[in-house]
Protein backbone atom coordinates (compact mmCIF):
# COMPACT_ATOMS: atom_id res chain seq x y z
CA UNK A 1 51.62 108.15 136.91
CA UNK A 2 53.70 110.79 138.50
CA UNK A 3 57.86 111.35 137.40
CA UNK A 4 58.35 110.57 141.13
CA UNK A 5 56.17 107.34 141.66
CA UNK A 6 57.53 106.13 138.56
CA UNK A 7 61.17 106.62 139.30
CA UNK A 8 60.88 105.07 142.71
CA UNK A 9 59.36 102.00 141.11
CA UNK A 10 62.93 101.23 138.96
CA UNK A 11 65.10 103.15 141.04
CA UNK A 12 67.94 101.11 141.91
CA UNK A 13 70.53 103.84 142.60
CA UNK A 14 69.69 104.92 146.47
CA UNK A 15 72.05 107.32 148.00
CA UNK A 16 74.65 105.79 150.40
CA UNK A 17 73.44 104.65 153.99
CA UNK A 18 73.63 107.81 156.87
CA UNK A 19 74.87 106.34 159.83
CA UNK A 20 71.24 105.80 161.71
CA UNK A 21 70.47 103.72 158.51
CA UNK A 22 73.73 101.72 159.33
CA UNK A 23 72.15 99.17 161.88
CA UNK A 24 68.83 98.21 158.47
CA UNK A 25 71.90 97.11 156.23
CA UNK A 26 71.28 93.50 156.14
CA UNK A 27 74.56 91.20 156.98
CA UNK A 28 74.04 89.18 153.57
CA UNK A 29 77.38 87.24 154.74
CA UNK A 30 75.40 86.11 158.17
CA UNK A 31 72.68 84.66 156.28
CA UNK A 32 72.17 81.42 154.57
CA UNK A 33 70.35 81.12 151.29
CA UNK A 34 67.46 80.26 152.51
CA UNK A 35 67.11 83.45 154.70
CA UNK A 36 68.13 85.35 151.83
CA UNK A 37 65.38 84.39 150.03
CA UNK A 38 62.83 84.88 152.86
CA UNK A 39 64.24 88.23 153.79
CA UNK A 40 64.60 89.39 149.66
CA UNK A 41 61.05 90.55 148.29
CA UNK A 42 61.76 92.96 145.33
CA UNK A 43 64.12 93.54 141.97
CA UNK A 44 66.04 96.70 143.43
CA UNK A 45 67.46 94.24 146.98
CA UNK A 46 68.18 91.88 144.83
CA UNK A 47 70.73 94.14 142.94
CA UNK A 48 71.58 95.78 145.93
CA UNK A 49 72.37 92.35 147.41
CA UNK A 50 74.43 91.32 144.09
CA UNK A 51 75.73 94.53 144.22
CA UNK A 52 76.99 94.56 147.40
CA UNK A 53 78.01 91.00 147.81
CA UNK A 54 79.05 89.35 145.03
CA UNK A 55 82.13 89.22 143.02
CA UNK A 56 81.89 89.20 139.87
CA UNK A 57 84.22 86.43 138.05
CA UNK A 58 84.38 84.90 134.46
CA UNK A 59 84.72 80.76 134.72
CA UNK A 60 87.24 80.14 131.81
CA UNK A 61 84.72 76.77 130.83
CA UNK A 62 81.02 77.98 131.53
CA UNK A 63 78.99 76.73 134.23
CA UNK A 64 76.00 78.05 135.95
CA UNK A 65 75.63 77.52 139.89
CA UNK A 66 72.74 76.84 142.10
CA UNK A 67 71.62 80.02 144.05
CA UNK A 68 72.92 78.17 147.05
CA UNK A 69 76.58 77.58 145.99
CA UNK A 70 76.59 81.28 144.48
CA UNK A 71 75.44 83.02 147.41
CA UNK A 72 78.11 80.51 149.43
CA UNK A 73 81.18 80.96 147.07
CA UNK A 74 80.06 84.78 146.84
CA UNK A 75 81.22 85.07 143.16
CA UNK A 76 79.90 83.78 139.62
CA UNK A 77 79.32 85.61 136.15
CA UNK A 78 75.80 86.92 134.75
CA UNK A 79 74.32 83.06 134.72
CA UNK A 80 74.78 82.77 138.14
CA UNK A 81 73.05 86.72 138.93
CA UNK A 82 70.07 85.65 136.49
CA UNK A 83 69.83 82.43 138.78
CA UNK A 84 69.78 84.08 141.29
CA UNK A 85 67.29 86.99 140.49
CA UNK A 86 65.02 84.65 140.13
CA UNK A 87 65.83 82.12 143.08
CA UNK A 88 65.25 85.07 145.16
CA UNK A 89 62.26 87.10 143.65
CA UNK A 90 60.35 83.40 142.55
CA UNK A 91 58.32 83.50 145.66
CA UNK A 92 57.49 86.87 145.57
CA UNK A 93 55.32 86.41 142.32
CA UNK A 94 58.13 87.62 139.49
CA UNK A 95 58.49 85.09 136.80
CA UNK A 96 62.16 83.46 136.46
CA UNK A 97 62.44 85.78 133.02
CA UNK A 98 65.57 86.75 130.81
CA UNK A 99 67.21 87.85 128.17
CA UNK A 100 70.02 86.29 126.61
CA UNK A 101 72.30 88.37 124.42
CA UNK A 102 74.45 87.14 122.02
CA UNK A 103 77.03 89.43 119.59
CA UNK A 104 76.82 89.16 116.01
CA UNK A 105 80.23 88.53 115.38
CA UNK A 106 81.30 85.94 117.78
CA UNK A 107 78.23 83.49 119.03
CA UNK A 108 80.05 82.43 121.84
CA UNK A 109 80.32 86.03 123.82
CA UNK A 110 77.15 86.12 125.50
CA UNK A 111 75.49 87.62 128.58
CA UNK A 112 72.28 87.39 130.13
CA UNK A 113 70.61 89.74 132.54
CA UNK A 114 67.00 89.19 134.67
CA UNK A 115 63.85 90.89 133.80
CA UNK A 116 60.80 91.75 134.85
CA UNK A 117 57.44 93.58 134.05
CA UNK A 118 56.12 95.83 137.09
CA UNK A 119 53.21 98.71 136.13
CA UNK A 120 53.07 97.79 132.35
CA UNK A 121 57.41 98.48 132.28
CA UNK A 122 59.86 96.11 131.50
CA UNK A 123 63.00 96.44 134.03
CA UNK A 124 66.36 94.46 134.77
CA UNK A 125 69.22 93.90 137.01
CA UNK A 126 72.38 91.41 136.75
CA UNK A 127 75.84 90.97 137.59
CA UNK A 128 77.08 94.75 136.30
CA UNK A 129 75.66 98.19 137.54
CA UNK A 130 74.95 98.49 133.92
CA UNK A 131 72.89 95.68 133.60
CA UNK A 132 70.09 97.51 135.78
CA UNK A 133 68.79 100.54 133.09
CA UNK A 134 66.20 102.70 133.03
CA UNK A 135 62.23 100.69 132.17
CA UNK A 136 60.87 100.32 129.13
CA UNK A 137 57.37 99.76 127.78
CA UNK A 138 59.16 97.07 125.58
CA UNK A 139 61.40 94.33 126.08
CA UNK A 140 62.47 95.33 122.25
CA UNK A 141 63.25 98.99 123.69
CA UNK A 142 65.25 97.67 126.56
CA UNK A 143 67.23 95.14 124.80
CA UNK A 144 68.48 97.48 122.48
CA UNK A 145 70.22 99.26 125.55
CA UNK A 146 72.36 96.69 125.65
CA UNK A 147 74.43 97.89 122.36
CA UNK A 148 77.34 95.41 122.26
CA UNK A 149 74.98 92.87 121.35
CA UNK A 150 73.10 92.95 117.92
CA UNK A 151 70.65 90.29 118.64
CA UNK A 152 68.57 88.81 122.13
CA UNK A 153 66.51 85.79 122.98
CA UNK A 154 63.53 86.20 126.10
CA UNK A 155 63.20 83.29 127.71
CA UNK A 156 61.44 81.76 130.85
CA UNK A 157 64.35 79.39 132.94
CA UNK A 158 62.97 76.13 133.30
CA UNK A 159 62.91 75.47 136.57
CA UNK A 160 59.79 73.04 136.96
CA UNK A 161 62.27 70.23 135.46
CA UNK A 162 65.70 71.13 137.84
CA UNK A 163 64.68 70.90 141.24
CA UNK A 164 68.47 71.53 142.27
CA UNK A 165 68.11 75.18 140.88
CA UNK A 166 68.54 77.12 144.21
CA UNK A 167 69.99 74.44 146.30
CA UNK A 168 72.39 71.49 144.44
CA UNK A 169 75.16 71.15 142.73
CA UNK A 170 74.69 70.37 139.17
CA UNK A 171 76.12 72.45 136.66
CA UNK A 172 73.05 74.01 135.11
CA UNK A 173 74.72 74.80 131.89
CA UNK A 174 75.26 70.77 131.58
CA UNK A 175 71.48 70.67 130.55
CA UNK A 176 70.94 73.78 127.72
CA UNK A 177 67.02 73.48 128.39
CA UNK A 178 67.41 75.40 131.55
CA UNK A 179 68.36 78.57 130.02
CA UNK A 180 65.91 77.69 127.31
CA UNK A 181 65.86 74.74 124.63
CA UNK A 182 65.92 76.58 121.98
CA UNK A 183 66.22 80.29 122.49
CA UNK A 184 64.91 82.08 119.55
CA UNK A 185 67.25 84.88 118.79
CA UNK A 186 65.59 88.14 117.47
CA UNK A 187 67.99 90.76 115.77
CA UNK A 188 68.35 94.25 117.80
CA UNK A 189 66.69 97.05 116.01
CA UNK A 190 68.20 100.41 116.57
């Protein structure tokens, strides 16, 4: 694989618009969810569209929104971009796949960021511009990126049993089994 196919596969750093590329940008705060989804197709517009749109914001008790009330309140924390990622890429054949990262020293400071495997590469995106790195053969390569965290759980979001996922209201950190019942944590080697 060329350098040059291969970084436009991951590349989620474009150079700003020129004004003839002004009238593409797409008016994310015109749309509803549901066109959002229709008109989102791969990882780099979805982190373009978090990017771009959404605020980020730490809940002081944690909840997890639909994709529908976090496009619609146009804020939320890294649950809310993982939901999301994969609200929006679902239908497009990418598995709803993440990584939960948890530090060593406190269990309760935790992120999670959305991945997926394109060409044999393991990629991300999330809430922070840092979130999105450079691919990896290995989700063990990639997760140890992230080195504020010493250990990481990859797991698939359950959403064949929370059909309000991209459009209720539920809280879907009320119900751990949607981030994964039991995540098994692995310990980053660096």
């Amino acid at each position: 694989m060329s350098l040059t196919l291969f970084a436009s596969l991951f590349s989620c750093n474009s150079p700003p618009p020129s004004e003839t590329d002004a009238e593409k940008i797409t008016p994310y705060d015109k749309m509803s969810y549901q066109e959002m989804i229709a008109q989102i197709h791969t990882p780099e517009e979805v982190q373009d569209y978090i990017s771009h749109y959404i605020t980020k914001e730490e809940e002081e008790e944690p909840y997890a929104y639909s994709f529908r009330l976090f496009h619609e309140r146009r804020k939320g924390d890294c649950s809310e971009a993982v939901v999301a990622a994969a609200a929006l890429l679902i239908d497009d054949g990418y598995p709803p796949y993440a990584l939960i990262f948890r530090s060593h020293y406190l269990h309760s400071d935790k992120h999670g960021i959305f991945v997926y495997e394109r060409e044999g590469y393991w990629g991300s995106l999330g809430i922070n511009n840092s979130d999105v790195i450079p691919p990896f053969y290995t989700l063990e390569k990639l997760a140890a990126k992230f080195g504020m965290y010493r250990e990481y759980a990859f797991v698939r979001l359950s959403v064949e049993d929370f059909p309000g996922w991209i459009s209720g209201s539920e809280d879907l950190n009320r119900n751990k089994r949607f981030f994964g019942l039991q995540p098994v944590y692995k310990r980053i080697e660096r």
